[in-house]
Every structure is written in structure tokens, then in C-alpha cells.
Protein backbone atom coordinates (compact mmCIF):
# COMPACT_ATOMS: atom_id res chain seq x y z
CA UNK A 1 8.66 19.15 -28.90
CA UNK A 2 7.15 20.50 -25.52
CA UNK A 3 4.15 18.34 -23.84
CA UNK A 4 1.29 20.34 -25.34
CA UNK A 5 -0.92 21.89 -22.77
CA UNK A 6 -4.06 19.30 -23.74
CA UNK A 7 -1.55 16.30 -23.41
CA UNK A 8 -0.53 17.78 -19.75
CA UNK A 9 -4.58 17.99 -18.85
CA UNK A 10 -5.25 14.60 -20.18
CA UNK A 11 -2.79 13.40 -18.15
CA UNK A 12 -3.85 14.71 -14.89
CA UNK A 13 -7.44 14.28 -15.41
CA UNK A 14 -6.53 10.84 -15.79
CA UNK A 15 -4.47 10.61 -12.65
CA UNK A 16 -6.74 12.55 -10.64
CA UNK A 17 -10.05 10.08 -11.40
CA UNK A 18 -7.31 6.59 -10.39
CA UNK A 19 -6.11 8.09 -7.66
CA UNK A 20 -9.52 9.30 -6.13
CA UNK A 21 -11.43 6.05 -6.99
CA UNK A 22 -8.01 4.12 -5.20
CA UNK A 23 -7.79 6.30 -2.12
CA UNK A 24 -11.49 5.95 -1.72
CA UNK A 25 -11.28 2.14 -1.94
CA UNK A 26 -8.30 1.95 0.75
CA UNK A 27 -10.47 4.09 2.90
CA UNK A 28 -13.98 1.96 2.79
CA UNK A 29 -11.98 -1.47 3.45
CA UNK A 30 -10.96 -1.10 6.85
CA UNK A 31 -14.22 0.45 7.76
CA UNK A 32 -16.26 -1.56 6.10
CA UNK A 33 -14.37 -4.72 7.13
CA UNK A 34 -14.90 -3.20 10.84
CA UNK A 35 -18.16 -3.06 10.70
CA UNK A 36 -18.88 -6.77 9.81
CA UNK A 37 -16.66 -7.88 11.73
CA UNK A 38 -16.95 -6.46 14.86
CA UNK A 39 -13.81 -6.51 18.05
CA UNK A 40 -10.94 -8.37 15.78
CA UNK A 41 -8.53 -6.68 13.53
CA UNK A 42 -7.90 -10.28 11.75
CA UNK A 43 -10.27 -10.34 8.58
CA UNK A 44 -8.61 -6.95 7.63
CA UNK A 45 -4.78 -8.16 8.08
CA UNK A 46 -5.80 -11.74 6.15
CA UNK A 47 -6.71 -9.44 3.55
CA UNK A 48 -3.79 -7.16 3.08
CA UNK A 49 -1.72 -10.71 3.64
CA UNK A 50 -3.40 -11.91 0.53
CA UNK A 51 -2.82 -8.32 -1.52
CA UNK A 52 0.70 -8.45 -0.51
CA UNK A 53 1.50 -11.93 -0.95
CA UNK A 54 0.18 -11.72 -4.97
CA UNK A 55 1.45 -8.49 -5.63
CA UNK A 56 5.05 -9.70 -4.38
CA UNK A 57 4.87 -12.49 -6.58
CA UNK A 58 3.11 -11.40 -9.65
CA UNK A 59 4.60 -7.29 -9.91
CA UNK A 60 8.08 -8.78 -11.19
CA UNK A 61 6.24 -10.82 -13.72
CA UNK A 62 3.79 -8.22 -14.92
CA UNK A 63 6.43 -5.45 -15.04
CA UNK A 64 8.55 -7.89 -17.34
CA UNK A 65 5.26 -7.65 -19.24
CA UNK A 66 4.99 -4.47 -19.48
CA UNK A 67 8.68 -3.38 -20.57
CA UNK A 68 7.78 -6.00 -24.10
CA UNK A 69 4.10 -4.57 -24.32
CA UNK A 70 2.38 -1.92 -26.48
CA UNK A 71 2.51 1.05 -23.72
CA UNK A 72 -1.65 2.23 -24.70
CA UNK A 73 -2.46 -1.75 -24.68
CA UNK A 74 -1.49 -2.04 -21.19
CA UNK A 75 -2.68 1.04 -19.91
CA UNK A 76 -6.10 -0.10 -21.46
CA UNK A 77 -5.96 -3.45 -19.51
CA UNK A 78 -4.97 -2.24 -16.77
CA UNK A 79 -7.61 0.14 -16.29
CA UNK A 80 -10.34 -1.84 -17.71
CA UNK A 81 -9.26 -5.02 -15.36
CA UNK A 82 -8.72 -2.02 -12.26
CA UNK A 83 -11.91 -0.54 -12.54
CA UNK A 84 -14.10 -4.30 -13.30
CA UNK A 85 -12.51 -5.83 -10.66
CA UNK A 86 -12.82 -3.52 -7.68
CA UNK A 87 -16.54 -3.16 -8.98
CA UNK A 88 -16.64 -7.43 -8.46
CA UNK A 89 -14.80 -7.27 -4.98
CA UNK A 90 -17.43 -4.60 -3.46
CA UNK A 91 -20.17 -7.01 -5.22
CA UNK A 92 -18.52 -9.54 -3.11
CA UNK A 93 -18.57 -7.68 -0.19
CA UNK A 94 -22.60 -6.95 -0.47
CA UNK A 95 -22.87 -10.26 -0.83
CA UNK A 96 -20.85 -11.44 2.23
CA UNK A 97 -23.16 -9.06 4.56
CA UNK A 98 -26.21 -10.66 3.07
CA UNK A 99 -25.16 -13.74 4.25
CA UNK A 100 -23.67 -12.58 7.70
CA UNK A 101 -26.77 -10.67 8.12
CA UNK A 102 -28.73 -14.23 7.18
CA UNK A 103 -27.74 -15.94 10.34
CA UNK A 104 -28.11 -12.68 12.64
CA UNK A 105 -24.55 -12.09 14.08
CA UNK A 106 -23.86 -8.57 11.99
CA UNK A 107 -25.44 -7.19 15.28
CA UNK A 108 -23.42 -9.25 17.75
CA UNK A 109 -19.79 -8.47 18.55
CA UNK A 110 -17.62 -11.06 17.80
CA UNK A 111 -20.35 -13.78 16.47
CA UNK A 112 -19.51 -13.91 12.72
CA UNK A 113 -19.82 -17.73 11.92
CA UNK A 114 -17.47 -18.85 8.81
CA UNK A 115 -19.78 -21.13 7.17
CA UNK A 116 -18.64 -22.80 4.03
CA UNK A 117 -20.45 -20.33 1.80
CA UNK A 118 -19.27 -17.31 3.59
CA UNK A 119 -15.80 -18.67 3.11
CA UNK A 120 -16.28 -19.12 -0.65
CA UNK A 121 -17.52 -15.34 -1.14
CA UNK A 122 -14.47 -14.44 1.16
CA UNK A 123 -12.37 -16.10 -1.00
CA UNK A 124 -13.61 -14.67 -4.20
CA UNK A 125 -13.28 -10.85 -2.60
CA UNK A 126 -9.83 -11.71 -2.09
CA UNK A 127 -9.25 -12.66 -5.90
CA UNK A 128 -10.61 -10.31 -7.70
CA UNK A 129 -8.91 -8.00 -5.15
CA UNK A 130 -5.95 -9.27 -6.00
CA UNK A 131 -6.67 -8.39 -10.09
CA UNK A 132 -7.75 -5.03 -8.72
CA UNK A 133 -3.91 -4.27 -6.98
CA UNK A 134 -1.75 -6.10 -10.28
CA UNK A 135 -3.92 -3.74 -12.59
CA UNK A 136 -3.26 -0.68 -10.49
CA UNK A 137 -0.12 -0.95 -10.18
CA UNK A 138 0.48 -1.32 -14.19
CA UNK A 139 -1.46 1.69 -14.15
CA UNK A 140 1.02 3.71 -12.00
CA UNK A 141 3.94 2.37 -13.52
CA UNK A 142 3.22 2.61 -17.00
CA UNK A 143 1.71 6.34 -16.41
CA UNK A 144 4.12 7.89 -13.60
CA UNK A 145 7.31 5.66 -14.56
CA UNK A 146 7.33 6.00 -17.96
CA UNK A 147 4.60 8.17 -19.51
CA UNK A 148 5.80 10.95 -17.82
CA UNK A 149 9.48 10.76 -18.57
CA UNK A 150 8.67 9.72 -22.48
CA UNK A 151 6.53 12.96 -22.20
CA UNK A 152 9.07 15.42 -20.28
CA UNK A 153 11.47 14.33 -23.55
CA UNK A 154 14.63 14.67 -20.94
CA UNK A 155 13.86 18.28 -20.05
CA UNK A 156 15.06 18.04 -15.93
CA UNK A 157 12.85 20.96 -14.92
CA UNK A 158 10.11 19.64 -16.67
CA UNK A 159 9.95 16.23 -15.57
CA UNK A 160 10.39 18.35 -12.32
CA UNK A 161 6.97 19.98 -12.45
CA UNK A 162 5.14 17.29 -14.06
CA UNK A 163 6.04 15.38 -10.86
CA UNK A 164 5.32 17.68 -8.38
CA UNK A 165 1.82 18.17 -10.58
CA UNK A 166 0.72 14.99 -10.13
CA UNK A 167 2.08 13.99 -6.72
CA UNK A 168 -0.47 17.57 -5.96
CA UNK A 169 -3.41 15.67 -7.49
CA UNK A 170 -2.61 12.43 -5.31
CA UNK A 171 -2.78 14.63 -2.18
CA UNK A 172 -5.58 16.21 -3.11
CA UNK A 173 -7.44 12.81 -3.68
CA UNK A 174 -5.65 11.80 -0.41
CA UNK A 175 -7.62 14.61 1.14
CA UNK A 176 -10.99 14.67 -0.58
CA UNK A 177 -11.90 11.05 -1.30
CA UNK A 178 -11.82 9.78 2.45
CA UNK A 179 -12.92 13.09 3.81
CA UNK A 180 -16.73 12.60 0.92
CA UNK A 181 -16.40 8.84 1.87
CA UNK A 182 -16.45 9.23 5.44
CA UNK A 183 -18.88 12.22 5.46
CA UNK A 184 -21.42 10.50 3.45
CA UNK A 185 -21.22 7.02 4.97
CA UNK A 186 -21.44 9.05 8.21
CA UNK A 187 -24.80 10.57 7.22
CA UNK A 188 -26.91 8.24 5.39
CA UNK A 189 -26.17 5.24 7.60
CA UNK A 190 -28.87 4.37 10.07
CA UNK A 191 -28.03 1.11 10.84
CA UNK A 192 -24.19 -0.88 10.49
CA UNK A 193 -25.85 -3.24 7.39
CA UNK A 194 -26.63 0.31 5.75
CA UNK A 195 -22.85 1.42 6.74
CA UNK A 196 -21.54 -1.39 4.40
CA UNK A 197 -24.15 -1.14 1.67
CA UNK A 198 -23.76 2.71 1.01
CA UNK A 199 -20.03 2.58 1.51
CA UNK A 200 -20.03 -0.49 -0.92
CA UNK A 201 -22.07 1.12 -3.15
CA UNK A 202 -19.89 4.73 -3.28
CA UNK A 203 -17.44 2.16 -4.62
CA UNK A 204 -19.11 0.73 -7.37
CA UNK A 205 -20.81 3.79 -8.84
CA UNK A 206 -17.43 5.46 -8.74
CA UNK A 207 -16.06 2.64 -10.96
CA UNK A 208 -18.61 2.48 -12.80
CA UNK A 209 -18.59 6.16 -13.59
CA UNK A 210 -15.16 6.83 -14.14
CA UNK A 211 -13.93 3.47 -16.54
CA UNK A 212 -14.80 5.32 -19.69
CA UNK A 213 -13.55 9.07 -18.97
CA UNK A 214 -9.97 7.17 -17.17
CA UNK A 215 -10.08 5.07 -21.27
CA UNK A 216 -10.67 7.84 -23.13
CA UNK A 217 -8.34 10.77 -21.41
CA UNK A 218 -4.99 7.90 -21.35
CA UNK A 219 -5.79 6.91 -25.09
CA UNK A 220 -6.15 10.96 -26.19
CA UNK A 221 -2.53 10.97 -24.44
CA UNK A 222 -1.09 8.44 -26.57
CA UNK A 223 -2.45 9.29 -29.93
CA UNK A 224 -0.92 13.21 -29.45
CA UNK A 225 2.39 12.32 -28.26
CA UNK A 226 4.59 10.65 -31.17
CA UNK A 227 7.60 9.95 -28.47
CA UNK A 228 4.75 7.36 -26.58
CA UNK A 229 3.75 5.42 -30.36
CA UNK A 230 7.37 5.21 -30.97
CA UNK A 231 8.19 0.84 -30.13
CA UNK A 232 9.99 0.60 -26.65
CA UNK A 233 14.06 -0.18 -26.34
CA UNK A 234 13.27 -3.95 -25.32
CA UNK A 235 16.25 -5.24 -23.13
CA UNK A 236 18.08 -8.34 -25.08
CA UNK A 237 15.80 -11.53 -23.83
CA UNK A 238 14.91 -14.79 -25.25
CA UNK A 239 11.89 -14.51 -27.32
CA UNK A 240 10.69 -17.41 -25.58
CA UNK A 241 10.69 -17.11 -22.22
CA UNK A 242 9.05 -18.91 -18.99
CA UNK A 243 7.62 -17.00 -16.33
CA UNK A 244 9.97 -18.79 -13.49
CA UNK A 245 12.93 -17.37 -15.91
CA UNK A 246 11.08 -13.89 -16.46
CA UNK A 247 11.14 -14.03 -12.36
CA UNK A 248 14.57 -14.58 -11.66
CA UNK A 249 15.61 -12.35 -14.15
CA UNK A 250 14.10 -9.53 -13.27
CA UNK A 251 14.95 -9.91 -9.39
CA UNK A 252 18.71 -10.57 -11.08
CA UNK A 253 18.66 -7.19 -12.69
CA UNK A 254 16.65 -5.28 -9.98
CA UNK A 255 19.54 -6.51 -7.67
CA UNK A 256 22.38 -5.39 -9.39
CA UNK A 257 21.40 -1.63 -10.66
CA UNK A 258 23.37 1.08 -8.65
CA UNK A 259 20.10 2.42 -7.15
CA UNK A 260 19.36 -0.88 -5.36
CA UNK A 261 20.23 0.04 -1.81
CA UNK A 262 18.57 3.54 -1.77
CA UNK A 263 15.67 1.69 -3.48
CA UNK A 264 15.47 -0.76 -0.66
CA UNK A 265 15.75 2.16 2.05
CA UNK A 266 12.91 3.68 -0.25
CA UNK A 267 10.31 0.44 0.39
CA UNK A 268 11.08 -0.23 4.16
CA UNK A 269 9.22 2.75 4.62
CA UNK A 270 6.37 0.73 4.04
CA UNK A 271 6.83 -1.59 6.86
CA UNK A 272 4.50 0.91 8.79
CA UNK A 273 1.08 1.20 10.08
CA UNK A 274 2.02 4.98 10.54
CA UNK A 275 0.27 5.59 7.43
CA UNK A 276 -3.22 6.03 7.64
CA UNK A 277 -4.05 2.68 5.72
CA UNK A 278 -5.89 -0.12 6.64
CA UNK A 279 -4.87 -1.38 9.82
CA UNK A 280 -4.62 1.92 11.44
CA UNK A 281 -8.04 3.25 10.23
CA UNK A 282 -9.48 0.09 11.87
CA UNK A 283 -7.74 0.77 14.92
CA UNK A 284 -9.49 4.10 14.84
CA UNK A 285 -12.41 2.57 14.35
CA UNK A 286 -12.37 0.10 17.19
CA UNK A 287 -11.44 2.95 19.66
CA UNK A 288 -14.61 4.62 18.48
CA UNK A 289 -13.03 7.44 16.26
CA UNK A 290 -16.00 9.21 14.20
CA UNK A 291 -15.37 8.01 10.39
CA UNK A 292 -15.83 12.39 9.67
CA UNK A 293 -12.55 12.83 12.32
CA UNK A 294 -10.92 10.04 10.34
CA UNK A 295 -11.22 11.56 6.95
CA UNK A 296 -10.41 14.88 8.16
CA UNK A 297 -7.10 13.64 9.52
CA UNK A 298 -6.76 11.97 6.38
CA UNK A 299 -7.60 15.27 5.16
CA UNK A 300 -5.21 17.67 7.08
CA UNK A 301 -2.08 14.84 6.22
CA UNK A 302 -2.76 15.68 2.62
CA UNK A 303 -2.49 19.31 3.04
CA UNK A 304 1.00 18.73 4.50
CA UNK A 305 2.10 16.14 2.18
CA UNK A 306 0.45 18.95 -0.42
CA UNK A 307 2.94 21.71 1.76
CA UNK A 308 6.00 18.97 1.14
CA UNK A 309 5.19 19.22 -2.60
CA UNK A 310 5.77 23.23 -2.49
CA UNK A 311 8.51 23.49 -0.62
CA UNK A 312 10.27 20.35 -2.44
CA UNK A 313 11.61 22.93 -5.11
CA UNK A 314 12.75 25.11 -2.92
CA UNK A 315 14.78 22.26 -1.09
CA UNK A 316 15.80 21.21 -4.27
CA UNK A 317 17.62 24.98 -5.20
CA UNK A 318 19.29 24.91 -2.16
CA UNK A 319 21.46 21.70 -2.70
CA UNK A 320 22.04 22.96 -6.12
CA UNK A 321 19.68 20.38 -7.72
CA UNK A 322 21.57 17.57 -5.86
CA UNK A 323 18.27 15.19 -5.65
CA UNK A 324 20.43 12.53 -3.45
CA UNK A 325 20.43 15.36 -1.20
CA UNK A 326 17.52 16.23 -0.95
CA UNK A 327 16.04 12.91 -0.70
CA UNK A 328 18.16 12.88 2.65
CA UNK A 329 17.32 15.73 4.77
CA UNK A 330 13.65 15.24 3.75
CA UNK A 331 14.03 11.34 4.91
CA UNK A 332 15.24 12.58 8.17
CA UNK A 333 13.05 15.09 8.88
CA UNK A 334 9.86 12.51 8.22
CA UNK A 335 11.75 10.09 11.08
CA UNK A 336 11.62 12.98 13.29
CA UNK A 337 8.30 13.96 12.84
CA UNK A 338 6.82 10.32 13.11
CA UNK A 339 8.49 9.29 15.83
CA UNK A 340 6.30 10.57 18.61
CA UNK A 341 3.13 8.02 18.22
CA UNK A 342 5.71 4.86 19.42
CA UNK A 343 6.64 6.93 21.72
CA UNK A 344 3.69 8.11 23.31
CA UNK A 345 2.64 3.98 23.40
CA UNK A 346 5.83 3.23 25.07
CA UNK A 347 4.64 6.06 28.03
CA UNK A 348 1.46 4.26 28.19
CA UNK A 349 1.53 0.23 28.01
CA UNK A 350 -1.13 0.30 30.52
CA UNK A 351 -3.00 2.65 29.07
CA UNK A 352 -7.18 3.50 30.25
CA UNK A 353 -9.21 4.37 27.56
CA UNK A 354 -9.36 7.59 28.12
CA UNK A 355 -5.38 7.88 27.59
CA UNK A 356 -6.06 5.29 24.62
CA UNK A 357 -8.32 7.93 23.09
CA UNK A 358 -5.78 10.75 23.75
CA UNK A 359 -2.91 7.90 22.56
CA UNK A 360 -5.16 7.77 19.07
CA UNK A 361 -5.39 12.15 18.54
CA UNK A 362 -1.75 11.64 18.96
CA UNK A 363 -1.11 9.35 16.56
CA UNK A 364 -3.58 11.21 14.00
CA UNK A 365 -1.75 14.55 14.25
CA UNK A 366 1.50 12.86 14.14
CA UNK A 367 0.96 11.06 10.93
CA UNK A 368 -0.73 14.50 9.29
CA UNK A 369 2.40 16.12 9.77
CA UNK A 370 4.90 13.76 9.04
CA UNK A 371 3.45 13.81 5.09
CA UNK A 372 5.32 16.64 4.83
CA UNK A 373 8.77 15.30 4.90
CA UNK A 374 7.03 11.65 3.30
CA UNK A 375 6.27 13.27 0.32
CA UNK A 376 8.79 15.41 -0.10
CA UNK A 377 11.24 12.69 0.38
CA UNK A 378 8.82 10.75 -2.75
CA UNK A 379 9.11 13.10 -4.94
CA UNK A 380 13.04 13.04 -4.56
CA UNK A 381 13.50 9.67 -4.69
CA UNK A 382 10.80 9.07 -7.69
CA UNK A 383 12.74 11.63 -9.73
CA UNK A 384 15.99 9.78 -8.97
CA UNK A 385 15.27 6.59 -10.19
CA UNK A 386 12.77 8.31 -13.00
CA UNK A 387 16.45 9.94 -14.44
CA UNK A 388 18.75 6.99 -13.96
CA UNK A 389 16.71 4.13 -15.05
CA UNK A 390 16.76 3.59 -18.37
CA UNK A 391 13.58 2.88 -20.93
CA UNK A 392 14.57 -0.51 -21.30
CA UNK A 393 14.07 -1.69 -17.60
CA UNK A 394 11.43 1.04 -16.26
CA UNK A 395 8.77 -1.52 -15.76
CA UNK A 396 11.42 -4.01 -14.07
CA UNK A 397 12.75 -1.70 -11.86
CA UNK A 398 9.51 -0.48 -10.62
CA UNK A 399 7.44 -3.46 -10.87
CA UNK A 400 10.63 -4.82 -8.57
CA UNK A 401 10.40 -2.02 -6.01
CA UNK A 402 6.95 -2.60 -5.83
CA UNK A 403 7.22 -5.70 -5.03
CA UNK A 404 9.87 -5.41 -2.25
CA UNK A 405 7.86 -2.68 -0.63
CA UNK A 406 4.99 -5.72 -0.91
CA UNK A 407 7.27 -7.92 0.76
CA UNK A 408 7.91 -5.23 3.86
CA UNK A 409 3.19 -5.06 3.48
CA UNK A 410 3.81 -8.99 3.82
CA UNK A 411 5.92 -8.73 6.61
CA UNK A 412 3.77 -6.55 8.21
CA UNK A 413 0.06 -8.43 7.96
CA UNK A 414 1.84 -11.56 9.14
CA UNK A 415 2.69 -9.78 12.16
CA UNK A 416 -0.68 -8.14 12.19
CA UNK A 417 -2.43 -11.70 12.52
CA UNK A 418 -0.22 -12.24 15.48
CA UNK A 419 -1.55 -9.35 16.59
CA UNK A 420 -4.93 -9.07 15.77
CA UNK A 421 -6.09 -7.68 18.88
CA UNK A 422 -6.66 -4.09 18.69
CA UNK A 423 -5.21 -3.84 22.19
CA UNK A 424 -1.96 -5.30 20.89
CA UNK A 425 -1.86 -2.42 17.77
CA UNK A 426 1.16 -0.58 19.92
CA UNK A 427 3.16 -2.88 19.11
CA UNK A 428 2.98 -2.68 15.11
CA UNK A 429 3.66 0.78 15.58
CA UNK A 430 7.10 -0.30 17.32
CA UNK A 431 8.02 -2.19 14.31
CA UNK A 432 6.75 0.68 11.84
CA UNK A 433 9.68 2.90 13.22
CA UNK A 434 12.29 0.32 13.57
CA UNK A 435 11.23 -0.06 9.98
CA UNK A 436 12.38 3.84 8.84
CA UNK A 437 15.14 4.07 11.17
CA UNK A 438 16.24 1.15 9.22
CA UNK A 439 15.50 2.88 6.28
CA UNK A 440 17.70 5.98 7.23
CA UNK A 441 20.39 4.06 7.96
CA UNK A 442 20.48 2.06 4.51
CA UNK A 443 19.61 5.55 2.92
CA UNK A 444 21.75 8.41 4.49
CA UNK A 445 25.10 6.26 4.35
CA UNK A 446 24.45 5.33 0.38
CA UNK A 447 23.76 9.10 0.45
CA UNK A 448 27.06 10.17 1.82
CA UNK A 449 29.28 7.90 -0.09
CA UNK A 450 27.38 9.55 -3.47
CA UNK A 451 28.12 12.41 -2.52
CA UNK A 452 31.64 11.70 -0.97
CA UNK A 453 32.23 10.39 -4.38
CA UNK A 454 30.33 12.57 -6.56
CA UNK A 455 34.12 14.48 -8.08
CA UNK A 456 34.31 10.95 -10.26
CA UNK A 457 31.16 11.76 -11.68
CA UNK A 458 32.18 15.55 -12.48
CA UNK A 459 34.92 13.90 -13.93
CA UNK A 460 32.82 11.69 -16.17
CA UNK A 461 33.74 8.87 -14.11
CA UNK A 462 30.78 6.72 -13.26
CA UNK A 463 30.33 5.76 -9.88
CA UNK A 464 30.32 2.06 -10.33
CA UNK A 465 32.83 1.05 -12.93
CA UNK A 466 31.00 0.08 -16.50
CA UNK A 467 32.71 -3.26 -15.87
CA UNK A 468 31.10 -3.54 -12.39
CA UNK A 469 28.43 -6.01 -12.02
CA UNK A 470 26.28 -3.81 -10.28
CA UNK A 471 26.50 -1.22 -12.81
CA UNK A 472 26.16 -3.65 -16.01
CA UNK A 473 23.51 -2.64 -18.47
CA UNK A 474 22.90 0.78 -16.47
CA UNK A 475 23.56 4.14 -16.99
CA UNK A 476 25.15 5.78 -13.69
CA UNK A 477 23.80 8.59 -11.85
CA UNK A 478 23.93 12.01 -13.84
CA UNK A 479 26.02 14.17 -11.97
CA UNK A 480 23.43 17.17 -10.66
CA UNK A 481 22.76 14.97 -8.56
């Protein structure tokens, strides 16, 4: 039976109001970070450390979790522990101005004194933070990883759509959330303490708002779709297990699936502050880029990523539904298109101001457009691994590439702290591109031998022997693609 047409707009109301309230949150920190503390880069990086650090410890575990878990009891905690805790880490945050505004330095560049209580309140934002990203990214998983394949029922143009659908929605959010956010913080503040508490409070109301509507939408999805109630095909584990064992074990099996390397290629991508995100909207914000300029940016990169998302299909036709393919060519045309900003930073080490200004528009409109082969290249490689990894290990696989692409975030605020100096923000854009063309080259190559191989598969011969230990417990790659 088809996805009924109230299932389909539960689902994307659902999706719409998480990926608004998340895209508005990655938005405020940088900027709101900024603005307390003023001329250093470091409070922002020590926080994405601490994100990264957690989530690439704790995703494995939690995915584990959620392949032996009720699927609408964790999509209930994990929205009821998203939405609480990122309403306790802006709390946090109101609380740490109060106290930086206590001692007078939120007005003086570069004066922020870490007493012992500020430290403690710093250190509390950072945990519940840290709930905040584990319970998101249950959330994705168990709703674009498995909900939507459970609810396609194995229909290829389907799952298709529903993809392309939602990835729309995500754009959309990508484009709206920091374009209000920015606008509105723009507007009412009069003052940088009143920057922080109506940006901080945007947040919470948001949270607030949206925790019952985000409850009931996912739960009206579950109790009309029969395919979701049915128990989940558990992989064959000890009942008892520890969560050192339920570690290893999934990095064991993440590790030896045949979509490991283009999975890799997948989360170097992430070694970037090409993307928008935090360290690059605080870069913007240092060299005095209007927060309105900043969301529209934000803004115009949707509408291309949104453009990537149309013409996807159409890519798609043309290589005969070969998704490896596609995931290629749109891979290489996003390393074209955001190559320019290193570039342009390599042309001007010794750059004025005014050239660091003209250095930032470049980077801007060089990120907008490169969203078009980004997401283009997401949908084609979240459709691959949605058709070739089975039930059983959907929230391993996942929770695993999630946490590798948190190891590349790890890699990246480490060096970020090294760098803290906005000055010095060139150079992370240097190692953002070594980081795709290192993803091209694990990528195309794995591409090319697929495809170089792909008359085994028409021939019902898998392309990693069943005996294979990389292939063990895996289905192989269907052969459309």
C-alpha cells in the first residue's frame, strides 16, 4: 500500500518545523557567541570541539540503540530531549551575558574575564548542547534513514520523490530561518546585550512552540503506517551487551559494508568551513558583514541547493538511473564551483581590508552556488546507501557516518583553536578544499571501478563476493545503479 497523502504531509510538516528550529539554532550561535565575545574566534571553535567530540563518541552507541528500539519511542525522545535541551542551552546562554555584563566587559573588545562561575555556566551550555546534537541526530536518522524507506515500501521512484521532497523543505528552512533570524535580530537590537537576548529568545520560543506540533505530526505517522508498527529485523547480538562492545561493533560493521569508501568520501566533505556554519558566519561577523547580508547569502545558497534538487532527476534520467553516477559528476561539479574562495585567499595573503571585505563577497557567492552541485551530490549519495543498507543496520550505518563526518568537525575545531584569529581564517579554508579534493579522489575512483564492474552485477554477480569480508551480512549494490 501507497504512503497515503496525510502520512506524506505529516511527514513533512514534521521535517519542516526540525529543520527550521535547527538551522535557526546553527545560525544564532556564531553570532551570538560573536557578540559576547568580541575579536577571538576561540569560544565558538571550543564549542563545536565539544559537539564534535560527543557526537563522535556517542552516535555509534546511540545508533546501536536505535536499530533494538521501538522506532515511535525514539523518535519521541529524541524530539522531546532536542527541543528541552536547546531551550536549556539558550537559558544558559542568557545567563552567561548576565554575568559578563555583571563585571562590564560585554562592551570592551577582548575583556571577557573567565571567572569560576562564568566557567561553570559555560560548561553547562556545552552539555546540554551536547544532548541537543545526540537527540537530533536520532531524529534525522530514524525519520530520513528509515521512516522514509519503511514508508516508500521499496518503490525506487518513490523513495525518489520523497527524498527530493524533503531535502526541498531543508533548503527552504536553509533559506528562511537565518534570513527571519538575522532580519529580526537586526531590527530590534539597540544595544549588543539586546543582540543576544532577542536572538536567545527567538530560540526558545521556537522550541517551545514547536515540541508539541513536531510530537504529535511523527506519532500520527506511525499509528497510519502498519509497515512502521511492524518490530524491526534486529541484527544477531548478545542480549547483553556493554557499551565498549556495542562500540567496537558497530565501527566493525560500519568498516566492512561495501559502501564504506564512498561513505568516507561522503563525510570529508565536512572537513570545511566552506559551508556557511559556524566558524564562517563568525568570520563574517568579525569583518563587519550585516547579519541581513548574511542570511540572505544563506538565503540565495538555498535557492541553489533548492535548483540542485530539480535538476537532480533530470541528472538522474540521463545516466539511466545509475545513482553512482550521478553522485560523481555532481561531486565534481561542487569542487569546481567551491574552489574559487581558497583561491582568491591565496591572491591575497596580505590582504587590506578593503580586499578582505571584497575576499568575504567572494567567499559568500561562492558558497551560494556551490549548493547546487552539494545537494545534488546528497541526494545521490543518501539514496545510495538508503537502497543498499539493509533494515537491520540503518541506524549503525548512519549513526557511523555521522560520526566520521564528526570526526572530520573534530579535526577541524582543533585546527580552528590553532587558529583562532580571524586573520588566520584563510587558512581553514585551505584545508576545507584539500578536504573535497580528497573526497573526489576516494569517491570518483570507487565510482569507476562500480561501474567498470557493474556487468557482474547484471549478471547477478555481486560486486564483493558473499564470502568477502567486506560484503558479509550485506546486500550488494542493486544493479540500476
Amino acid at each position: 500500500m501507497p504512503i497515503s497523502p496525510k502520512s506524506k504531509t505529516y511527514l513533512y510538516v514534521t521535517h519542516a518545523l526540525q529543520a527550521f528550529g535547527d538551522r535557526s539554532w546553527q545560525f544564532a550561535v556564531p553570532i551570538l557567541f560573536v557578540v559576547i565575545w568580541d575579536g577571538t574566534l576561540l569560544p565558538v571553535a571550543v564549542f563545536n570541539l565539544n559537539l564534535y567530540l560527543a557526537a563522535l563518541v556517542l552516535s555509534p552507541i546511540a545508533g546501536s540503540w536505535l536499530d533494538r528500539t521501538d522506532r515511535l519511542l525514539a523518535i519521541k525522545m529524541a524530539i522531546v530531549g532536542q527541543n528541552f535541551a536547546t531551550i536549556l542551552t539558550s537559558v544558559f546562554l542568557l545567563s552567561i551575558l548576565r554575568l559578563v555584563s555583571q563585571n562590564g566587559s560585554l562592551d570592551k573588545a577582548n575583556t571577557v574575564v573567565w571567572t569560576f562561575p562564568l566557567i561553570l555556566h559555560f560548561i553547562g551550555l556545552l552539555a546540554c548542547a551536547v544532548v541537543a546534537e545526540i537527540m537530533g541526530m536520532l531524529s534525522t536518522v530514524s525519520l530520513e534513514k528509515d521512516w522514509v524507506v519503511v514508508l516508500a515500501e521499496d518503490d525506487h521512484s518513490e523513495l525518489s520523490a520523497l527524498n527530493k521532497r524533503m531535502r526541498q523543505i531543508d533548503l527552504v528552512c536553509k533559506f528562511g530561518s537565518p534570513l527571519v533570524f538575522g532580519v529580526v535580530v537586526e531590527l530590534a537590537k539597540t544595544s549588543r546585550k539586546n543582540e543576544v537576548v532577542v536572538g536567545a529568545s527567538i530560540i526558545i520560543l521556537w522550541n517551545a512552540l514547536t515540541l508539541f506540533p513536531e510530537y504529535y505530526t511523527a506519532r500520527e505517522i506511525y499509528v497510519n503506517s502498519s509497515r512502521l508498527q511492524q518490530p524491526k529485523t534486529t541484527p544477531h547480538i548478545k542480549t547483553q551487551i556493554t557499551d565498549l562492545e556495542s562500540l567496537l561493533g558497530a565501527w566493525r560493521r560500519y568498516a566492512r559494508h561495501s559502501l564504506f569508501v564512498p561513505s568516507l568520501g561522503y563525510c570529508l566533505l565536512y572537513l570545511t568551513v566552506l559551508d556557511g556554519s559556524t566558524m564562517m558566519t563568525a568570520y563574517l561577523e568579525w569583518i563587519g558583514t550585516p547579519e541581513s547580508v548574511m542570511g540572505l547569502s544563506r538565503g540565495v545558497g538555498a535557492l541553489f541547493g533548492l535548483f540542485g534538487t530539480f535538476i537532480f532527476p533530470f541528472v538522474l534520467d540521463y545516466f539511466r538511473g545509475s545513482i553512482v553516477k550521478t553522485a560523481m559528476i555532481c561531486l565534481v561539479l561542487f569542487w569546481l564551483l567551491i574552489s574559487p574562495p581558497p583561491l582568491n585567499f591565496l591572491s591575497n595573503l596580505s590582504a587590506s581590508h578593503k580586499q578582505e571585505v571584497s575576499s568575504a563577497y567572494v567567499l559568500m557567492v561562492s558558497v551560494a552556488i556551490s549548493r547546487l552541485g552539494l545537494w545534488s551530490f546528497d541526494l545521490a549519495h543518501t539514496q545510495l546507501v538508503q537502497e543498499n543498507v539493509e533494515e537491520a543496520s540503518r541506524g549503525v550505518f548512519n549513526s557511523c557516518q555521522t560520526a566520521t563526518y564528526q570526526c572530520c568537525y573534530v579535526i577541524l575545531a582543533v585546527c580552528s583553536i590553532g587558529l583562532s584569529d580571524p586573520q588566520q581564517f584563510p587558512l581553514l579554508t585551505f584545508l576545507s578544499f584539500a578536504g573535497v579534493s580528497l573526497a573526489l579522489l576516494l569517491y570518483v575512483p570507487w565510482g569507476f571501478h562500480f561501474i567498470l564492474t557493474s556487468v557482474r552485477s547484471v549478471t547477478n554477480e555481486p560486486l564483493f563476493p558473499s564470502n568477502s569480508p567486506k560484503n558479509k551480512g550485506y546486500s550488494s549494490i542493486s544493479s540500476n545503479n
